[in-house]
Protein backbone atom coordinates (compact mmCIF):
# COMPACT_ATOMS: atom_id res chain seq x y z
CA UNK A 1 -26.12 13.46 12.78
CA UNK A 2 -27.56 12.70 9.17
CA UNK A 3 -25.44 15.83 7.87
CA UNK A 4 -22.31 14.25 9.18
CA UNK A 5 -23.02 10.59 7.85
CA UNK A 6 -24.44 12.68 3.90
CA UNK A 7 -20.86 13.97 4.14
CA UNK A 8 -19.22 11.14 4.58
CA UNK A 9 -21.18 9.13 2.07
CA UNK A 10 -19.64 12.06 -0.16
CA UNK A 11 -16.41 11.40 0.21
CA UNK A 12 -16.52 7.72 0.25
CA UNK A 13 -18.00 8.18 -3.36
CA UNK A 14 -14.80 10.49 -4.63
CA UNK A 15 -13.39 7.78 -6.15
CA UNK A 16 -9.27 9.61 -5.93
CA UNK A 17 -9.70 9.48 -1.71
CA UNK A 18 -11.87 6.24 -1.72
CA UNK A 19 -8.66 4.29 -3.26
CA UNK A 20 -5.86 6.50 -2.61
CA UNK A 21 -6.49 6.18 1.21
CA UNK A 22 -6.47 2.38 1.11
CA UNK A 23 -3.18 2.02 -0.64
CA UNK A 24 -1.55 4.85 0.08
CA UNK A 25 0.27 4.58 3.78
CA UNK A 26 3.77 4.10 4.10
CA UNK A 27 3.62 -0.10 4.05
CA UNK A 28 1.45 -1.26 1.40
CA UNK A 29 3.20 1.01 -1.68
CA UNK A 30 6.34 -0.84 -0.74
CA UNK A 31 4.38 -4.38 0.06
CA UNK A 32 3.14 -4.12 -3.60
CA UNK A 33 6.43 -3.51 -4.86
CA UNK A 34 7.87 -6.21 -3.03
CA UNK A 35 5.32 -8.78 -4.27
CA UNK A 36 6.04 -7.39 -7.85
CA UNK A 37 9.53 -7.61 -7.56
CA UNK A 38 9.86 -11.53 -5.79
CA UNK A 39 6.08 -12.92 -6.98
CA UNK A 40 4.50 -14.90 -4.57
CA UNK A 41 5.83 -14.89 -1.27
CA UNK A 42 5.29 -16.15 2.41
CA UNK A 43 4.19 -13.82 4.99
CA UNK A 44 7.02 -14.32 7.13
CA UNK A 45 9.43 -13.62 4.11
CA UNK A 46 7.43 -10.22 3.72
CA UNK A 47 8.26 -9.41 7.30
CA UNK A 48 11.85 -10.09 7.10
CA UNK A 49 12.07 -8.17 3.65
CA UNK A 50 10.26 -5.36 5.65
CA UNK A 51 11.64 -5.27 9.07
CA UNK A 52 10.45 -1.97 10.31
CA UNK A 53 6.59 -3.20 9.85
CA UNK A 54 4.61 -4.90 12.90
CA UNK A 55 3.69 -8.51 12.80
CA UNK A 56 -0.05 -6.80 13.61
CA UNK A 57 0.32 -3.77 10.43
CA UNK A 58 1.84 -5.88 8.25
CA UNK A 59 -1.45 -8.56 8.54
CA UNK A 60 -3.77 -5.54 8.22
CA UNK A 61 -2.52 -3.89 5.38
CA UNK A 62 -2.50 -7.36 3.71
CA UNK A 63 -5.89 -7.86 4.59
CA UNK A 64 -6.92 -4.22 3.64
CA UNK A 65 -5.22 -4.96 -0.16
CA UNK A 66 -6.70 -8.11 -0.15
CA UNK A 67 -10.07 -7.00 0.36
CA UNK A 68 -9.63 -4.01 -2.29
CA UNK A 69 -8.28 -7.30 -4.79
CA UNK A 70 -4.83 -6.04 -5.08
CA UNK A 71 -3.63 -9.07 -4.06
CA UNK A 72 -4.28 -12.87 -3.43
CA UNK A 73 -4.08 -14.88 -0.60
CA UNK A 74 -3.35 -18.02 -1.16
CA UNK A 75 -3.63 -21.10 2.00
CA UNK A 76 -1.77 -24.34 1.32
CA UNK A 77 -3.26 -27.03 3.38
CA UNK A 78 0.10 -28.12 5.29
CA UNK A 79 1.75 -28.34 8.31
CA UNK A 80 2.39 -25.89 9.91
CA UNK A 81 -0.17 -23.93 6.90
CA UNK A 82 1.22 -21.96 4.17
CA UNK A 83 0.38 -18.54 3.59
CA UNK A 84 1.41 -16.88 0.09
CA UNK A 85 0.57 -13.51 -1.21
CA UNK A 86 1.21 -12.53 -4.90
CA UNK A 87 -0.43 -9.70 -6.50
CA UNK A 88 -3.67 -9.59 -8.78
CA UNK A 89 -3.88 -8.39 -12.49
CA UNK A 90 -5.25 -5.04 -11.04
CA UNK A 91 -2.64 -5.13 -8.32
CA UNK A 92 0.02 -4.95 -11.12
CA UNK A 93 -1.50 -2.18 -12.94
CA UNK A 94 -0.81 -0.22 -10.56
CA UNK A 95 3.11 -0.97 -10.28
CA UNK A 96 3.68 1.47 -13.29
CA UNK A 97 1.88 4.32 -11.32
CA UNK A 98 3.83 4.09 -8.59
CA UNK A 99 7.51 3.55 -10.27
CA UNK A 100 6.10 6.81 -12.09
CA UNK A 101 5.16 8.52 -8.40
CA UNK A 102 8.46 7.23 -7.10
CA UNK A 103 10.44 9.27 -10.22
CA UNK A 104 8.28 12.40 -9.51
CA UNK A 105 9.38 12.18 -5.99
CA UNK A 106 13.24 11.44 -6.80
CA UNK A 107 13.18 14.42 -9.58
CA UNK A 108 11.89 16.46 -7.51
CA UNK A 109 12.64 16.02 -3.74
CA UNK A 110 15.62 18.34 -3.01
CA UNK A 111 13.30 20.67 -4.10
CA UNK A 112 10.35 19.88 -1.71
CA UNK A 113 12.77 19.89 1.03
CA UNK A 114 13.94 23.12 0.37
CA UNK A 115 10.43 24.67 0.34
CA UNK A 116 10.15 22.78 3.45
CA UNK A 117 13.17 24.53 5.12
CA UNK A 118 12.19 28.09 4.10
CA UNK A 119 8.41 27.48 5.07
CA UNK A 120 9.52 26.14 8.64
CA UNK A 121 12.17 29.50 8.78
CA UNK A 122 9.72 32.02 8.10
């Protein structure tokens, strides 16, 4: 048992996975780019903007890039309360990156897919 917890301490010191696997599932790449592209915005707006994502996976990946300070939550004291989310200075550093990864992807995607085919053939 302490073998399996010392190598899992390693990898949640590899700072690449540590991040990368926070951020990097289908919804919260796009969630960031949404909040970059429209500011702050209201939860329910998010979920019409995106409206493949689960009332349930939408509040946990909001949480989850909360937590890692990617973004801000912000409660207004109303009725019915107010829920914003607009992204953090180290949220938007991050916007270049992945307008960069998008690119990679679009320059080189008939390519992948390709690959893909002749892998899956053979």
């Amino acid at each position: 048992m302490a073998k399996k917890e010392e190598k899992n301490s390693i990898v949640e010191m590899c700072p690449i996975r540590n991040v990368v696997a926070r951020f990097g599932n289908k919804w919260a790449l796009l969630i960031i780019l949404i909040l970059d592209e429209n500011g702050s915005t209201r939860f329910n707006q998010l979920g019409k903007l995106i409206p493949d994502i689960s009332t349930k996976v939408l509040s946990t990946t909001l949480h989850t890039l909360e937590a890692d300070g990617l973004l801000k939550r912000t409660v207004f004291p109303e009725v019915p309360i107010r829920v914003e989310y607009e992204l953090t200075e180290t949220g938007r550093s991050l916007v270049p990156i992945i307008h960069t990864l998008t690119q990679w992807a679009l320059d080189h995607m008939k390519s992948i897919m390709r690959h893909r085919q002749a892998y899956e053939r053979a």
